[in-house]
Protein backbone atom coordinates (compact mmCIF):
# COMPACT_ATOMS: atom_id res chain seq x y z
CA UNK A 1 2.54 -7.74 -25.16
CA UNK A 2 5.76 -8.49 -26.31
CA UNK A 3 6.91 -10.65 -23.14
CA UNK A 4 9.36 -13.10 -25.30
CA UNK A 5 11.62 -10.28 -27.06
CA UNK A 6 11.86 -7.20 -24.85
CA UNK A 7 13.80 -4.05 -26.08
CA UNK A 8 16.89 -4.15 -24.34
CA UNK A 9 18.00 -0.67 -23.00
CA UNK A 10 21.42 -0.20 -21.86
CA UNK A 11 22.65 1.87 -19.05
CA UNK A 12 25.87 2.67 -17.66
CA UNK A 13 25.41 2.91 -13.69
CA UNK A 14 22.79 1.15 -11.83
CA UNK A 15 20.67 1.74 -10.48
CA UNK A 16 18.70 4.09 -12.22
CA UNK A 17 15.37 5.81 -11.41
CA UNK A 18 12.39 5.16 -13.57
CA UNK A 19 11.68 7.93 -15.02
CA UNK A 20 14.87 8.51 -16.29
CA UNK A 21 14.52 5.11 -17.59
CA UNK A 22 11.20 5.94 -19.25
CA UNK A 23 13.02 9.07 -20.93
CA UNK A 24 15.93 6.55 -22.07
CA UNK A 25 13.82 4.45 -23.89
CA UNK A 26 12.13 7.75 -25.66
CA UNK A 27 9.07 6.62 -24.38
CA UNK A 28 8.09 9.93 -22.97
CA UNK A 29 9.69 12.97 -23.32
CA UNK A 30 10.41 14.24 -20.04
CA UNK A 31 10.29 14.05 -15.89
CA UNK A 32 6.90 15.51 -16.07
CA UNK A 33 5.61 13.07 -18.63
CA UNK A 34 7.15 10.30 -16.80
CA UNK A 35 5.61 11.51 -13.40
CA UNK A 36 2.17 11.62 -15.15
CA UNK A 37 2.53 8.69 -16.87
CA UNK A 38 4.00 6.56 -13.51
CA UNK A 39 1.14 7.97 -11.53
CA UNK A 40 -1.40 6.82 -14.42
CA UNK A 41 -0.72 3.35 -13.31
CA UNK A 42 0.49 2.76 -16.79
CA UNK A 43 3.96 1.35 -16.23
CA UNK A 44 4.87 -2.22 -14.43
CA UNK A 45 8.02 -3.18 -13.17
CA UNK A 46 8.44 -6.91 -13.36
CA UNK A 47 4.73 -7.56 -13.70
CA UNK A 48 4.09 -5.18 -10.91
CA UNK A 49 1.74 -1.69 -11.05
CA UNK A 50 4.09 0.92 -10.26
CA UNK A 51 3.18 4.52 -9.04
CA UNK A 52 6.58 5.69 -7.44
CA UNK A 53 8.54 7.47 -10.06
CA UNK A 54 12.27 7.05 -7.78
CA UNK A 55 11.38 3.20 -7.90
CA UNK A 56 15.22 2.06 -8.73
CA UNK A 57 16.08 -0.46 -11.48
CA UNK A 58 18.43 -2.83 -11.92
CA UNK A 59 19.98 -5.40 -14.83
CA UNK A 60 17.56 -7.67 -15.78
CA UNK A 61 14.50 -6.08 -14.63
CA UNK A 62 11.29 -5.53 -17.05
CA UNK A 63 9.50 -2.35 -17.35
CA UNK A 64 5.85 -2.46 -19.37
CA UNK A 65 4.68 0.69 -20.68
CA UNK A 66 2.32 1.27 -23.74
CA UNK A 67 2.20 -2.38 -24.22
CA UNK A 68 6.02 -2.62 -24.76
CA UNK A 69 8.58 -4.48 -22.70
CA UNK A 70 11.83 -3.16 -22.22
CA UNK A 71 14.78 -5.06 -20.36
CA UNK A 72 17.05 -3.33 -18.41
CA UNK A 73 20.65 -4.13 -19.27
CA UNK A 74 24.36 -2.81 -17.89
CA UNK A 75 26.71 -1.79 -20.40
């Protein structure tokens, strides 16, 4: 796990939902992925399991999926 250098993804409005955050950081390719993927169990949000694909984020928080970290950050 990457923990020390996430990949920063930028948004414009917070918050945002998480899948459309998964789909952001091309990490799947769309709402039905995400869905599958959230329900999995194979995303965290800030070191949390989390199965509720509306879950809003905001700056600063830390998604984990596939091993990656990604940072949320407003633009």
């Amino acid at each position: 796990m990457h923990r020390h250098n996430p990949v920063q993804i930028s948004i414009n409005k917070e918050p945002i939902r998480l899948s459309q955050f998964l789909k952001l950081a091309n990490v799947v390719q769309d709402g039905l992925e995400a869905k599958i993927r959230i329900s999995e169990g194979k995303v965290l949000v800030n070191d949390s399991l989390e199965i509720r694909r509306g879950r809003k984020l905001y700056a600063n928080d830390r998604v984990q999926f596939d091993n990656t970290v990604f940072q949320v950050i407003k633009s």
